[in-house]
Protein backbone atom coordinates (compact mmCIF):
# COMPACT_ATOMS: atom_id res chain seq x y z
CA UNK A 1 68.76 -12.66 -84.83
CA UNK A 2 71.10 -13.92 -82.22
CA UNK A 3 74.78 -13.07 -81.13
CA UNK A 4 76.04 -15.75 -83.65
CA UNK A 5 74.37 -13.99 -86.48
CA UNK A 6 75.92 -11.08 -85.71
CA UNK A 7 79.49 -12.46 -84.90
CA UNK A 8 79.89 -14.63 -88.40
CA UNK A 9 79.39 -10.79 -89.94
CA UNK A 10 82.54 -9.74 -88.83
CA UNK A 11 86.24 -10.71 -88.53
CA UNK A 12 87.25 -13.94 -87.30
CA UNK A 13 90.63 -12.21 -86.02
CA UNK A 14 90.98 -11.64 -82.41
CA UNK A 15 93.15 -9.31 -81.07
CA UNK A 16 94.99 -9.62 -77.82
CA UNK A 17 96.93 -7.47 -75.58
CA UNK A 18 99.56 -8.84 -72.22
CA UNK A 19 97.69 -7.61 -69.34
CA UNK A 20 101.58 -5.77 -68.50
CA UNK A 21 101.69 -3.78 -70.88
CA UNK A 22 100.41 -0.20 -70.58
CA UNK A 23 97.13 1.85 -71.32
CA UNK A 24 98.72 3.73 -74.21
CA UNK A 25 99.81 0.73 -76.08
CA UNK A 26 96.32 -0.79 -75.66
CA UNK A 27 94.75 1.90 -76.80
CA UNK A 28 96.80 2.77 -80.42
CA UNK A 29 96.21 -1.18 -80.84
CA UNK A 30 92.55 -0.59 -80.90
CA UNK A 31 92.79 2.40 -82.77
CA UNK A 32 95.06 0.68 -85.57
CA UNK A 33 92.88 -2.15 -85.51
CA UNK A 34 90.02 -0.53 -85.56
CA UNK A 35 87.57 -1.94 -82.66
CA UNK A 36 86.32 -1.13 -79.12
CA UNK A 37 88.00 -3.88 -77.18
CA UNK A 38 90.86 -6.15 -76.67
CA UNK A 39 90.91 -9.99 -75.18
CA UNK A 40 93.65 -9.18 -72.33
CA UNK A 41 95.80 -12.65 -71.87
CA UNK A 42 98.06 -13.51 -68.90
CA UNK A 43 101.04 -15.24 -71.07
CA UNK A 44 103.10 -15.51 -67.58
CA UNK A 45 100.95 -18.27 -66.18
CA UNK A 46 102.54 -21.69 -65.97
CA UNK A 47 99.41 -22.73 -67.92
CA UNK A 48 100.46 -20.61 -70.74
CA UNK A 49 98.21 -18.29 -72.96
CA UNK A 50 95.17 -17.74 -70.96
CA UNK A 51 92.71 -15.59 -71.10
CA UNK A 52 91.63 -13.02 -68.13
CA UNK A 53 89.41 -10.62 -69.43
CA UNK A 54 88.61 -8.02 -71.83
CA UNK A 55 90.00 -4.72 -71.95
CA UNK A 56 87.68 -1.81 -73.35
CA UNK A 57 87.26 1.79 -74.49
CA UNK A 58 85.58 2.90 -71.41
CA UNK A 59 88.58 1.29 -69.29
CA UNK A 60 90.57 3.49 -71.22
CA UNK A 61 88.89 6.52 -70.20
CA UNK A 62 88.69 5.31 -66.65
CA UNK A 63 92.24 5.46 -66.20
CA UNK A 64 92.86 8.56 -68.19
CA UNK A 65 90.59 10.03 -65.94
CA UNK A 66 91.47 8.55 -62.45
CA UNK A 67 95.47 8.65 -63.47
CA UNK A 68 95.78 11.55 -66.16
């Protein structure tokens, strides 16, 4: 089995956050949606839409537990 196997098994949606908005917002979207991590896109570049990372559950308990 390899990663592709795995991937075709589940949704071909992709969910995406703006890396301004907050914590709390990131995490209800992965709550509502159901999944562990978020593509985190940087939609103020002059090159438009791009991509800059992921966004996870264990940054949100990183911050919860640096920032309260």
């Amino acid at each position: 089995m390899n990663v592709g196997d795995v991937l075709r098994k589940k949704s071909a949606r992709v969910v995406t956050i703006r890396m301004n908005e907050t914590v709390g917002v990131a995490a209800q979207l992965m709550r509502a949606s159901d999944i562990s991590a978020l593509v985190v896109k940087d939609v103020v570049r002059t090159e438009g839409n791009t991509a800059v990372g992921m966004f996870t559950e264990r940054d949100v308990v990183r911050a919860v537990a640096v920032h309260g």
